[in-house]
N, C-alpha and C. Protein backbone atom coordinates (compact mmCIF):
# COMPACT_ATOMS: atom_id res chain seq x y z
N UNK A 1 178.52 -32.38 169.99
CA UNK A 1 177.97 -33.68 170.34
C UNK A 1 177.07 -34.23 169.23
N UNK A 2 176.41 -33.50 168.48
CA UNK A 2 175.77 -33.82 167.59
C UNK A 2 176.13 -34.48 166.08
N UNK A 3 177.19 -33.83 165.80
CA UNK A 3 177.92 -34.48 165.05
C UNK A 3 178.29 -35.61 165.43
N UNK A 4 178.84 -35.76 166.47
CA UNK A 4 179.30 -37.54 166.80
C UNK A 4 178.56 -38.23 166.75
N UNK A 5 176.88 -37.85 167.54
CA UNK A 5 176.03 -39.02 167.23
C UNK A 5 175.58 -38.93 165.89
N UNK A 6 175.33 -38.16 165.35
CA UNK A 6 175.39 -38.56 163.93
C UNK A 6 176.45 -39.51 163.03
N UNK A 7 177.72 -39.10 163.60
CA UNK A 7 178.77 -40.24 162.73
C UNK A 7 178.65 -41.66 163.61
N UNK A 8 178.62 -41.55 164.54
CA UNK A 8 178.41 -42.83 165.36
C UNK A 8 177.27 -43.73 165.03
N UNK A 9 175.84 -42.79 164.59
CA UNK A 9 174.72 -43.73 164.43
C UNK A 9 174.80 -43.83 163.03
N UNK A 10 175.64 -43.84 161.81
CA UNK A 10 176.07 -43.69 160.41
C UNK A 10 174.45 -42.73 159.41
N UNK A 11 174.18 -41.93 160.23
CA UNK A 11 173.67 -41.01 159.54
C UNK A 11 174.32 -40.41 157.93
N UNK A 12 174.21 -40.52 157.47
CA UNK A 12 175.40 -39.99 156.26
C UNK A 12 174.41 -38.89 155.42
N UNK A 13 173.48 -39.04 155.03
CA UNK A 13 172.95 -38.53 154.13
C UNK A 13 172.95 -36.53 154.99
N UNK A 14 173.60 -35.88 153.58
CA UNK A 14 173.64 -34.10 154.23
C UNK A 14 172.10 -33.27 154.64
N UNK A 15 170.97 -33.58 153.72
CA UNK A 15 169.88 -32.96 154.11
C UNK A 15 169.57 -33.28 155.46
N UNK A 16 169.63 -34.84 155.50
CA UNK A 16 168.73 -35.07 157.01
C UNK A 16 170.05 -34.94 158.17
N UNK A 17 170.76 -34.71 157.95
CA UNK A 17 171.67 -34.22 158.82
C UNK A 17 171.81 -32.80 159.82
N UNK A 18 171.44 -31.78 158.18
CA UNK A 18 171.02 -30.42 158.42
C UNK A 18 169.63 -30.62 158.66
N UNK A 19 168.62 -31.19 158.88
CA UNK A 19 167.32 -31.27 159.45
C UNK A 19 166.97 -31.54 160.62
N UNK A 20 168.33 -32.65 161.12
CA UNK A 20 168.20 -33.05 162.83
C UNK A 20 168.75 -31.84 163.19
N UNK A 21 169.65 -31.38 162.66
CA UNK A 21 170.12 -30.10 163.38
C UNK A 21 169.04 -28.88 163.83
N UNK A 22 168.83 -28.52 162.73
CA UNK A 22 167.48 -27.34 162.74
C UNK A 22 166.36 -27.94 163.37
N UNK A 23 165.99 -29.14 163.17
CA UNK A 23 165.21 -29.21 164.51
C UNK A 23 165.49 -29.40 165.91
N UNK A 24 166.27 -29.65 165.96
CA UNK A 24 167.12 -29.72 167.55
C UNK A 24 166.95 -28.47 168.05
N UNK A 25 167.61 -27.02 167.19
CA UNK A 25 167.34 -25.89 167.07
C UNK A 25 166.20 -25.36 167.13
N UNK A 26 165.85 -25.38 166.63
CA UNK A 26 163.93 -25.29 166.52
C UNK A 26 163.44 -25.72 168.02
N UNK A 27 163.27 -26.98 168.06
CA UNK A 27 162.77 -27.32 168.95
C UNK A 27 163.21 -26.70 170.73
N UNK A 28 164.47 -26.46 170.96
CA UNK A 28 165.52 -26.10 172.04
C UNK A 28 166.23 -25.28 172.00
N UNK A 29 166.72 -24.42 171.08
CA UNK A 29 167.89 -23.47 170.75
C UNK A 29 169.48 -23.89 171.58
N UNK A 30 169.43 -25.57 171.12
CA UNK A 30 170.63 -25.96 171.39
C UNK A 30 170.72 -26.27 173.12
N UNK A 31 169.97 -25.85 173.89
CA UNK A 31 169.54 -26.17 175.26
C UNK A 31 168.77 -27.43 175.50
N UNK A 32 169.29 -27.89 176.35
CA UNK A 32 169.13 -29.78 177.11
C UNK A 32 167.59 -29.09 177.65
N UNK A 33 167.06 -29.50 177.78
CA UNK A 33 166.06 -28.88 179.26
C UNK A 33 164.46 -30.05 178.67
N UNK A 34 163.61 -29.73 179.78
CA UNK A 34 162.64 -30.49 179.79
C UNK A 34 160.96 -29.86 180.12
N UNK A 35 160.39 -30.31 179.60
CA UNK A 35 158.70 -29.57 179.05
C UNK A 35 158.74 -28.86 180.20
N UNK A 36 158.51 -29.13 181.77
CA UNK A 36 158.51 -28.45 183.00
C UNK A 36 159.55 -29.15 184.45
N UNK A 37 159.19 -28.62 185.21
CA UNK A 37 159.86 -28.63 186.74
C UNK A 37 161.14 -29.38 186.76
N UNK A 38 162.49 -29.60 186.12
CA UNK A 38 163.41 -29.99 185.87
C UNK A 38 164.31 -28.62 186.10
N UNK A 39 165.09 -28.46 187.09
CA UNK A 39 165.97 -27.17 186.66
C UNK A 39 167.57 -27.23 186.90
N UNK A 40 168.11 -28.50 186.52
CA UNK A 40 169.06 -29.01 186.43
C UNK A 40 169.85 -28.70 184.65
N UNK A 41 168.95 -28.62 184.11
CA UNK A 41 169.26 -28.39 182.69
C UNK A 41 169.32 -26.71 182.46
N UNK A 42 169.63 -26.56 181.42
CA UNK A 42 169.58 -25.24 180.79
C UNK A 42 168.22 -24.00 180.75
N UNK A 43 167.63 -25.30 180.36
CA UNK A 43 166.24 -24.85 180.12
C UNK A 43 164.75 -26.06 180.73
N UNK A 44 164.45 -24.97 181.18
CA UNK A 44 162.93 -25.15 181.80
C UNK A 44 161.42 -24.95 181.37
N UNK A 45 160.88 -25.40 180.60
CA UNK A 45 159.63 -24.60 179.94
C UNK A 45 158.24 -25.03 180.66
N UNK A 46 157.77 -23.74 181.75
CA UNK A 46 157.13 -24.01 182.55
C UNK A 46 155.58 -23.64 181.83
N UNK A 47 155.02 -24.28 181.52
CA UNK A 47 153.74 -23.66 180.84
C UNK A 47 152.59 -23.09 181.51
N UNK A 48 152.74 -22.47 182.97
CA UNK A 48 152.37 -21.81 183.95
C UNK A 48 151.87 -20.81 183.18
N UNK A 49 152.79 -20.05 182.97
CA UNK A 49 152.98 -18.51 182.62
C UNK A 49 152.24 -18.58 180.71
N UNK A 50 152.25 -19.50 180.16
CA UNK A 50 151.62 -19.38 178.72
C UNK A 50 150.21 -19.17 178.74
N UNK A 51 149.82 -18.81 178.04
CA UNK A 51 148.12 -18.59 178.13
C UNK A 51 147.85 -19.54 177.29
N UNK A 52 146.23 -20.19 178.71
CA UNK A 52 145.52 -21.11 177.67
C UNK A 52 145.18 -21.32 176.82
N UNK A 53 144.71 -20.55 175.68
CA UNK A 53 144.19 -20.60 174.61
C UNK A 53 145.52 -21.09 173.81
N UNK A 54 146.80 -20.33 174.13
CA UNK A 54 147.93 -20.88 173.56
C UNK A 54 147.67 -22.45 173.23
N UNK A 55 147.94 -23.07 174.92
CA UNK A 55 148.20 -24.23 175.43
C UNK A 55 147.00 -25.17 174.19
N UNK A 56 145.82 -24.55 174.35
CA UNK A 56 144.81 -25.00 173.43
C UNK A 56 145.50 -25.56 172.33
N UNK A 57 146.02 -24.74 171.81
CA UNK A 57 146.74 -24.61 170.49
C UNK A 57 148.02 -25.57 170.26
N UNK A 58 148.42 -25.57 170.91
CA UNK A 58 149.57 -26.69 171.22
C UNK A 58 149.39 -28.25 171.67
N UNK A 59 148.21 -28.04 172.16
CA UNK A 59 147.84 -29.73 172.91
C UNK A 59 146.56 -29.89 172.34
N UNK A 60 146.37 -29.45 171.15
CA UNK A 60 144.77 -29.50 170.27
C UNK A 60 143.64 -30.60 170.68
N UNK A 61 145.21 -32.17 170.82
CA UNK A 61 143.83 -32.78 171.13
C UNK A 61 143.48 -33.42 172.25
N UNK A 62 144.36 -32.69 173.01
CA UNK A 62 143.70 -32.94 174.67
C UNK A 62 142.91 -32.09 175.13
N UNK A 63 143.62 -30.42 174.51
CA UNK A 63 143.35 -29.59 175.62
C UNK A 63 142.05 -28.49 174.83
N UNK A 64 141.71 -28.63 173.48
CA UNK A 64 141.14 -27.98 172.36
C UNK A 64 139.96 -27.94 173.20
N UNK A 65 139.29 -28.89 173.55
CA UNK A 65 137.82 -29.06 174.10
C UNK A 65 137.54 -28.27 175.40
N UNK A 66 138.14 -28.21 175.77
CA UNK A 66 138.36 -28.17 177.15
C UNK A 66 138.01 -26.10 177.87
N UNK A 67 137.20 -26.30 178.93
CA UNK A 67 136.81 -24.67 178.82
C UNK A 67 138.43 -24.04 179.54
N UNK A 68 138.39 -23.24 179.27
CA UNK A 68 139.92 -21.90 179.51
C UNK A 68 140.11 -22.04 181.04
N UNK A 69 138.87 -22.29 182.00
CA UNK A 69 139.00 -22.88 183.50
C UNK A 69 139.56 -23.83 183.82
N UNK A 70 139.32 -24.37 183.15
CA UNK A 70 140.18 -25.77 183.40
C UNK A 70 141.60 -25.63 183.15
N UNK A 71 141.90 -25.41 181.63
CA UNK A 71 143.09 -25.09 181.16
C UNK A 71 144.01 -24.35 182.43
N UNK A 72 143.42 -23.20 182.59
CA UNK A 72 144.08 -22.16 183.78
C UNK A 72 144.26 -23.33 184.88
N UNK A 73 143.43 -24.36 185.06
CA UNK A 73 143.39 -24.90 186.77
C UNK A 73 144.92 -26.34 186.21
N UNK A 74 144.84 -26.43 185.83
CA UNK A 74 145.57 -27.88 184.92
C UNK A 74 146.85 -26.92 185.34
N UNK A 75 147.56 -25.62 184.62
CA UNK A 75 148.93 -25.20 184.12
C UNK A 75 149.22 -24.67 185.40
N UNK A 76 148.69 -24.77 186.23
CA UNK A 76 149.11 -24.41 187.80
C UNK A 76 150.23 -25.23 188.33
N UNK A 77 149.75 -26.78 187.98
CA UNK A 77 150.67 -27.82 188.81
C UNK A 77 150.99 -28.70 187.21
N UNK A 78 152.57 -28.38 186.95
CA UNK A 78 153.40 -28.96 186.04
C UNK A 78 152.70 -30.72 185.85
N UNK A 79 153.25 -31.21 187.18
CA UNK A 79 152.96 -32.57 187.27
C UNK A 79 151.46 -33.17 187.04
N UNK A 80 150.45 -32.64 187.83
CA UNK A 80 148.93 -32.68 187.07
C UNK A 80 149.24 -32.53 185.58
N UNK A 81 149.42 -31.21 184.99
CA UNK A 81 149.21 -31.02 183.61
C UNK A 81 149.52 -32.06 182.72
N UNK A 82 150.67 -32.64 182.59
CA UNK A 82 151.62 -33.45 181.86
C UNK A 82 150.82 -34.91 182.10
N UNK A 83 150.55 -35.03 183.28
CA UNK A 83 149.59 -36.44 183.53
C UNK A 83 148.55 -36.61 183.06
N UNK A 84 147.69 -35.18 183.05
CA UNK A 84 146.51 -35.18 182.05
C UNK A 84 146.92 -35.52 180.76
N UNK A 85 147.63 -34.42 179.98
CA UNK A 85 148.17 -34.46 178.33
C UNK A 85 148.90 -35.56 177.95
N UNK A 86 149.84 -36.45 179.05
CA UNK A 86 150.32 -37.29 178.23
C UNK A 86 150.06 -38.99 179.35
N UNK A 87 148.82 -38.92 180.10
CA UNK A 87 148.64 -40.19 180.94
C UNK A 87 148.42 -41.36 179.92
N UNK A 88 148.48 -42.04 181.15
CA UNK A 88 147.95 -43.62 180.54
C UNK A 88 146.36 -43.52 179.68
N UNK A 89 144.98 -42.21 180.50
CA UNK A 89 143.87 -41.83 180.06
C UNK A 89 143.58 -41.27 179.03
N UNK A 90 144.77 -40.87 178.59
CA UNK A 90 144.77 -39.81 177.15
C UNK A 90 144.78 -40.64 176.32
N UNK A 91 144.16 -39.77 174.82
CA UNK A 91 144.84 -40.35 173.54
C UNK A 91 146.45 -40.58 173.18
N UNK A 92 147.22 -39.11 173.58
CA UNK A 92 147.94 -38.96 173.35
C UNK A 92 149.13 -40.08 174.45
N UNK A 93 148.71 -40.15 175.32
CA UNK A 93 149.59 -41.00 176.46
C UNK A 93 149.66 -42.57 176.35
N UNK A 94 148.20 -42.76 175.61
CA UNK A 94 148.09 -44.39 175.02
C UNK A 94 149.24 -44.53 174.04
N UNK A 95 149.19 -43.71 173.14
CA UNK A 95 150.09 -43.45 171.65
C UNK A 95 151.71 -43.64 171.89
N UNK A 96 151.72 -42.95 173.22
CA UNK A 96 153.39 -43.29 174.05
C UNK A 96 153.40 -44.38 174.67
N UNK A 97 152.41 -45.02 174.76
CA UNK A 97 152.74 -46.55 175.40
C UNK A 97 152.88 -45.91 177.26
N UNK A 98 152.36 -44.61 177.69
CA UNK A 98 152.31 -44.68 179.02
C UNK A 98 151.12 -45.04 179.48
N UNK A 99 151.62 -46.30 180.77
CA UNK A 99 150.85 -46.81 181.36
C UNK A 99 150.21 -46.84 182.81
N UNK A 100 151.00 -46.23 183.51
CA UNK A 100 151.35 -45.51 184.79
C UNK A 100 150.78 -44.15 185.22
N UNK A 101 149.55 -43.78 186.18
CA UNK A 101 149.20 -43.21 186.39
C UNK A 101 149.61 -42.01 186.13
N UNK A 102 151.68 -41.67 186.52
CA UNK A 102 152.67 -40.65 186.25
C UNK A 102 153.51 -40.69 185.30
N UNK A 103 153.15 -41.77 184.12
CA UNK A 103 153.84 -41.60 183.53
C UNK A 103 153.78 -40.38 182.30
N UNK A 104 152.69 -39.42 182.40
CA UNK A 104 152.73 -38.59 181.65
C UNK A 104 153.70 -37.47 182.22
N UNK A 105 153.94 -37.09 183.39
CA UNK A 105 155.05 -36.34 183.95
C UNK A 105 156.29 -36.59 184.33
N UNK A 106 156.73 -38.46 184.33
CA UNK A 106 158.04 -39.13 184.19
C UNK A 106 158.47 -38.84 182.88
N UNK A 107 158.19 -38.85 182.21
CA UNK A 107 158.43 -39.32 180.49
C UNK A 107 157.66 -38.20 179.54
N UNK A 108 157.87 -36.60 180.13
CA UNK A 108 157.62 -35.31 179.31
C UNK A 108 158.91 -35.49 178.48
N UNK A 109 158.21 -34.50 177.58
CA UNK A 109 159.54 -34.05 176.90
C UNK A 109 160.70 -33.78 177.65
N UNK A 110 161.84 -34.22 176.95
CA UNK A 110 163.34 -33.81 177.66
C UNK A 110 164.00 -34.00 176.58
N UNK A 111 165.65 -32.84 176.95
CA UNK A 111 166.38 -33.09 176.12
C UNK A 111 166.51 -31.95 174.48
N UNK A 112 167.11 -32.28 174.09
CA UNK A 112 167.21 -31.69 172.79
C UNK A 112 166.10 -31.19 171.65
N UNK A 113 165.63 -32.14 171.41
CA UNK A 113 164.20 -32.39 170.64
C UNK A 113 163.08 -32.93 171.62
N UNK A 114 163.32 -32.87 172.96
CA UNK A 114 161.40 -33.30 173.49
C UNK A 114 161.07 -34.92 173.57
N UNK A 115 162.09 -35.72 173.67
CA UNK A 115 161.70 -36.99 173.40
C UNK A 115 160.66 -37.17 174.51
N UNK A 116 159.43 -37.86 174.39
CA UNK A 116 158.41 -37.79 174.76
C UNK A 116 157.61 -39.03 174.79
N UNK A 117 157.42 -39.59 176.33
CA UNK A 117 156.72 -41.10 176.22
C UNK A 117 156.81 -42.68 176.67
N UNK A 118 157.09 -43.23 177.35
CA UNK A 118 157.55 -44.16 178.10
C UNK A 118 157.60 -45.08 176.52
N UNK A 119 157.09 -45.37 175.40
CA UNK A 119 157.90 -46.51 174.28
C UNK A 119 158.77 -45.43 174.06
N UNK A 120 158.72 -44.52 173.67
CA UNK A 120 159.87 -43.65 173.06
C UNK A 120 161.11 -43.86 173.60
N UNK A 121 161.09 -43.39 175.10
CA UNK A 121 162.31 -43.80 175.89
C UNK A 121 162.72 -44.47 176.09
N UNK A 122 162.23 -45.81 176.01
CA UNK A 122 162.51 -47.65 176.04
C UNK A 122 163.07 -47.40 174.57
N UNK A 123 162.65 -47.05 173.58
CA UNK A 123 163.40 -47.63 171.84
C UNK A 123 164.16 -46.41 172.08
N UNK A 124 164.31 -45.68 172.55
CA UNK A 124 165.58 -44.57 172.13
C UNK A 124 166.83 -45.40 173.27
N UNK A 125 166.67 -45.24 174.21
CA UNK A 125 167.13 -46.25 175.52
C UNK A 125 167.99 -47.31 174.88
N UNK A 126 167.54 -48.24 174.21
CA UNK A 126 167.92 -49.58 173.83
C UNK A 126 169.19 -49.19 172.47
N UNK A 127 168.32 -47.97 171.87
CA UNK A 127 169.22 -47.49 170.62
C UNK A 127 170.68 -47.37 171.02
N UNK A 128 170.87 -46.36 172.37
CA UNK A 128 171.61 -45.85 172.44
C UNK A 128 172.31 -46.27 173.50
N UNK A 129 171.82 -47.54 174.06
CA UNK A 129 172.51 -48.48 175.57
C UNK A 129 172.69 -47.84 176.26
N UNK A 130 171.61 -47.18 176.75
CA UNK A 130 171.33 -46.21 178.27
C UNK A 130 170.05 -46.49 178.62
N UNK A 131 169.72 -46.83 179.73
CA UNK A 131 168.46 -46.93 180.31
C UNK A 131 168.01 -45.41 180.78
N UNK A 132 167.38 -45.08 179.98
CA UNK A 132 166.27 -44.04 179.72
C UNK A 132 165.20 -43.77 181.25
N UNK A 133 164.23 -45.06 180.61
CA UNK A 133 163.24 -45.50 181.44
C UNK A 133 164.03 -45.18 183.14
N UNK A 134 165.11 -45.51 183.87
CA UNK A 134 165.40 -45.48 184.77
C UNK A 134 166.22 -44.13 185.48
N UNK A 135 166.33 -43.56 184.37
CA UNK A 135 167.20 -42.43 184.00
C UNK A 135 166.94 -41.22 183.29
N UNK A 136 165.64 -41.03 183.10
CA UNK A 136 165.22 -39.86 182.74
C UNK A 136 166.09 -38.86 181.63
N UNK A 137 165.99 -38.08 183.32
CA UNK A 137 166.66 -36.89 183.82
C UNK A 137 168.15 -36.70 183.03
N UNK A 138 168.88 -37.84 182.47
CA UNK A 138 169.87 -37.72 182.16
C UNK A 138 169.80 -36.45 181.01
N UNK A 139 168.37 -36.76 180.38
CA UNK A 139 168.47 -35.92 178.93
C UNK A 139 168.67 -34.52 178.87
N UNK A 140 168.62 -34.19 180.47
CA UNK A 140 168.68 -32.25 180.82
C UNK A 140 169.98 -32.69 181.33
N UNK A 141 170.87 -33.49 181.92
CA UNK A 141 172.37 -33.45 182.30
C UNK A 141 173.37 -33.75 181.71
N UNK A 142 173.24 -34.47 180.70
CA UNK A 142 174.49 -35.37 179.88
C UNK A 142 173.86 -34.54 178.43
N UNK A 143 175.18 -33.65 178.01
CA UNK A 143 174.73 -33.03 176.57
C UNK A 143 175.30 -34.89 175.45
N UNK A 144 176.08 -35.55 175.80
CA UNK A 144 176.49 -36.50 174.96
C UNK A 144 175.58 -37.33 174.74
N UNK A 145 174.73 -38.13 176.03
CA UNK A 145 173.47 -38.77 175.67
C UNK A 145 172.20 -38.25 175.66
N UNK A 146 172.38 -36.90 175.37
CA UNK A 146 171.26 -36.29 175.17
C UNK A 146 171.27 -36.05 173.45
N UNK A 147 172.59 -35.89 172.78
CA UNK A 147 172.58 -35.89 171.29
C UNK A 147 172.51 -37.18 170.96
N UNK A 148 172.87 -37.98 171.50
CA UNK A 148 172.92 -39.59 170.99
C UNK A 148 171.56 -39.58 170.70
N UNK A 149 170.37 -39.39 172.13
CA UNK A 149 169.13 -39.97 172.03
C UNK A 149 168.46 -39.25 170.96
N UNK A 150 168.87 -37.76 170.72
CA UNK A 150 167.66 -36.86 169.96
C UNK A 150 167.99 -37.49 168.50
N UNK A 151 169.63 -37.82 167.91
CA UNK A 151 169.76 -38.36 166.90
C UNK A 151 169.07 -39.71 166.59
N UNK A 152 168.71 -40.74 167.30
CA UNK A 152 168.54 -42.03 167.88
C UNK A 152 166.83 -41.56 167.14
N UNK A 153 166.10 -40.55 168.16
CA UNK A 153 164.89 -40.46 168.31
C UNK A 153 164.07 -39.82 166.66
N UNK A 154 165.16 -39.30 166.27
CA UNK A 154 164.97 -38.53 164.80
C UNK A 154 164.71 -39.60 164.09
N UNK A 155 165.76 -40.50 163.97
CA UNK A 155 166.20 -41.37 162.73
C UNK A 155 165.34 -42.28 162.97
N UNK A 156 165.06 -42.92 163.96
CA UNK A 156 163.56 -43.62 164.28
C UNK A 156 162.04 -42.80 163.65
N UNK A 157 162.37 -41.71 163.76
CA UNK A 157 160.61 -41.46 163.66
C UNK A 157 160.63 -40.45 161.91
N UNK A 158 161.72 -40.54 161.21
CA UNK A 158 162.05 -40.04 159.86
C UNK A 158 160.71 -40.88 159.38
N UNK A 159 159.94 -40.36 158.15
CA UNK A 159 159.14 -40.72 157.55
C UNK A 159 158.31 -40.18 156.78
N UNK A 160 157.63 -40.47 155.96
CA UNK A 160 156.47 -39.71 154.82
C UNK A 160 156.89 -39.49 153.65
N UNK A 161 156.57 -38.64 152.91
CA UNK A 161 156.64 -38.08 151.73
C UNK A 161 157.44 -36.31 151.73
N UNK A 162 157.47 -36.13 151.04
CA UNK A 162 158.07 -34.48 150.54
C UNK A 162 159.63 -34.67 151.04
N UNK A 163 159.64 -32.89 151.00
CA UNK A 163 161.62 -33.02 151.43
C UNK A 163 162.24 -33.47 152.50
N UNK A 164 162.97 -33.73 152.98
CA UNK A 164 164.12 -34.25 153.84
C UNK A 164 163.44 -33.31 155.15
N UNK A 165 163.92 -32.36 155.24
CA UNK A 165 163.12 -31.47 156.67
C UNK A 165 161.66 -31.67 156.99
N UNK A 166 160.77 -31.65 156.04
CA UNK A 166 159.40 -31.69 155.91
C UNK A 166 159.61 -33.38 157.08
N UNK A 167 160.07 -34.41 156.71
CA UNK A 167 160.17 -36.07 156.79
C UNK A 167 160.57 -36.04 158.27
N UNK A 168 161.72 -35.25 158.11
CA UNK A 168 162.25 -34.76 159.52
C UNK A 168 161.47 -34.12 160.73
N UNK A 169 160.99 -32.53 160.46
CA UNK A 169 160.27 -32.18 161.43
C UNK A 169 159.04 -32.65 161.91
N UNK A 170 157.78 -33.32 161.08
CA UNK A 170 156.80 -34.20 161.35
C UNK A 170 157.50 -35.41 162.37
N UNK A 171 157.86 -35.97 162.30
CA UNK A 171 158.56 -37.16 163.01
C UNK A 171 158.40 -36.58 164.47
N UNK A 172 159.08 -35.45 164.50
CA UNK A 172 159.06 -35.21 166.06
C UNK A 172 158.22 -33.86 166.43
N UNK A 173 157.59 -33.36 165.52
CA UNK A 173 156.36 -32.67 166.37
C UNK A 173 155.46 -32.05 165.42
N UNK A 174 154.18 -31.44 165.65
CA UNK A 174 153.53 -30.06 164.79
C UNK A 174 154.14 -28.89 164.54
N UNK A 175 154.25 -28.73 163.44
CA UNK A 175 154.65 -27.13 162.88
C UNK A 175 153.62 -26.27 163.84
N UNK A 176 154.30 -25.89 165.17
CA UNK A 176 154.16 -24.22 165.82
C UNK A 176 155.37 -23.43 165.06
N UNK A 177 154.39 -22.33 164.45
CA UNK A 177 155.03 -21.41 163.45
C UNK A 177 156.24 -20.88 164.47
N UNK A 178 156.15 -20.57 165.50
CA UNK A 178 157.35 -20.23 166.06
C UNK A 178 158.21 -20.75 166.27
N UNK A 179 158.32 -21.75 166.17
CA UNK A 179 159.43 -22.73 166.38
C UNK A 179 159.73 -23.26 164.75
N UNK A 180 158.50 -23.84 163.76
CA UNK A 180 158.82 -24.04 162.79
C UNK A 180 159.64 -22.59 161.88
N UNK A 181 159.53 -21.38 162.17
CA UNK A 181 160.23 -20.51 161.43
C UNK A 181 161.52 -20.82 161.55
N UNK A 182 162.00 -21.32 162.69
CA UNK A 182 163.53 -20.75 163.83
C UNK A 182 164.15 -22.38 162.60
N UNK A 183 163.38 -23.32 162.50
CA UNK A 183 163.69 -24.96 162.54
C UNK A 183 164.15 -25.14 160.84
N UNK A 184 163.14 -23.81 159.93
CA UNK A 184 163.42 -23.66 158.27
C UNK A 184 164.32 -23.10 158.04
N UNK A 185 164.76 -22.08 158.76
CA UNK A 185 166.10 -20.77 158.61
C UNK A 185 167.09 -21.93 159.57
N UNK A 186 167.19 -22.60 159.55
CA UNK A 186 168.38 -23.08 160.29
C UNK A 186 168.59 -24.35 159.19
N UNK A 187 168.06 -24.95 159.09
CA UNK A 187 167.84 -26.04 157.69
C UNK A 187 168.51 -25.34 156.30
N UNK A 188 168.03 -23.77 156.00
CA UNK A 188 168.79 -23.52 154.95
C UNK A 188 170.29 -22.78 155.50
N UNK A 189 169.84 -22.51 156.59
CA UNK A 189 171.78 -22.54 156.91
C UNK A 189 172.67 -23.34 157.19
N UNK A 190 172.07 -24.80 157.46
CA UNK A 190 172.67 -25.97 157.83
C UNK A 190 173.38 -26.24 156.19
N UNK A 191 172.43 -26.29 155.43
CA UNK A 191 172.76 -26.54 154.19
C UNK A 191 173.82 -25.98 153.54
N UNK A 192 173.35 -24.70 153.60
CA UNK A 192 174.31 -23.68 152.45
C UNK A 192 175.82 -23.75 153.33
N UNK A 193 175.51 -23.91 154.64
CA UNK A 193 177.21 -23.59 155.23
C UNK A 193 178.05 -25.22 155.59
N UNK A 194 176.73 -26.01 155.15
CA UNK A 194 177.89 -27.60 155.77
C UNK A 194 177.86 -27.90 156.96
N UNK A 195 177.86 -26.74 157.73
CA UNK A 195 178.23 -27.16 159.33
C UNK A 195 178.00 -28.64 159.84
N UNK A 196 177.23 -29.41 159.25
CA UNK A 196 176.75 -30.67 159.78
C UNK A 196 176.86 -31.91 158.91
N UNK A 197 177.48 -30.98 157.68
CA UNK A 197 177.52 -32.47 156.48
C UNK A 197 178.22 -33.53 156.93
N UNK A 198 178.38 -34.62 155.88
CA UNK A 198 179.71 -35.87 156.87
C UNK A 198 180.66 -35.57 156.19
């Protein structure tokens, strides 16, 4: 599927080709699924079970301040959590254009790469002539408009300086070394083997 939305959205260039890939990878290991309580998809990432200090680490600038009680009381209930980290009240939820009390738990990450955010899903939406916004959920059920959007969502948020992956993986999230290891070793295998060139 990925390949098509790539030839479909005239992606051409081989680095950033092998970069949406490895981050797709990176980000999902090729699994549709969504930040939490979605279990229609492949994958589920319930951040229940992660330890706070992790979570700290991952949501720096919501959750950095914040004492380990809280953290623990927040990752209990998916839907709380996500409303905190990505509400209309947050930094981070202003930045997505969510405005809606829920829209930090409508509009979590989903999908391939995590698309993340009520503007995100409206400009990926429009990219790819699917209503998003009304339709979520599609991004954990439909692997076809789920590569459309993550390609859609890449090529939108490509930008900066340095190499092609570097331009690439910033766009759609922070280097977590665990995921950024999985996202570099797949980038130089995207490369050296073609799998994704045009």
């Amino acid at each position: 599927y990925f390949l098509d939305a790539m030839n479909k959205q005239n992606v051409t260039d081989s680095n950033k080709r092998a970069a949406m890939a490895a981050v797709a990878k990176g980000e999902s290991g090729w699994r549709m699924g969504a930040e939490a309580g979605i279990k229609t998809g492949d994958r589920s990432a319930d951040y229940a079970g992660t330890s706070s200090k992790r979570l700290q680490g991952i949501f720096k600038s919501t959750l950095g301040r914040l004492p380990i009680s809280k953290v623990d009381e927040l990752k209990k209930d998916p839907q709380a959590f996500f409303n905190y980290i990505y509400g209309p009240n947050s930094k981070q939820g202003k930045a997505l254009g969510n405005s809606d009390a829920n829209d930090g738990w409508t509009y979590r990450g989903r999908g391939f790469v995590q698309i993340t955010g009520r503007d995100n899903y409206r400009k990926v939406g429009e990219t790819i002539g699917y209503d998003l916004l009304k339709d979520p959920d599609i991004l954990v059920r439909d692997p076809q408009v789920a590569a459309a959007a993550s390609v859609a969502y890449m090529e939108m948020r490509t930008r900066g300086k340095g190499d092609m992956f570097t331009r690439v993986a910033r766009g759609v999230g922070n280097p977590v070394p665990s995921t950024e290891k999985v996202k570099r070793a797949a980038y130089a295998e995207y490369n050296t083997s073609g799998e994704f060139a045009p």
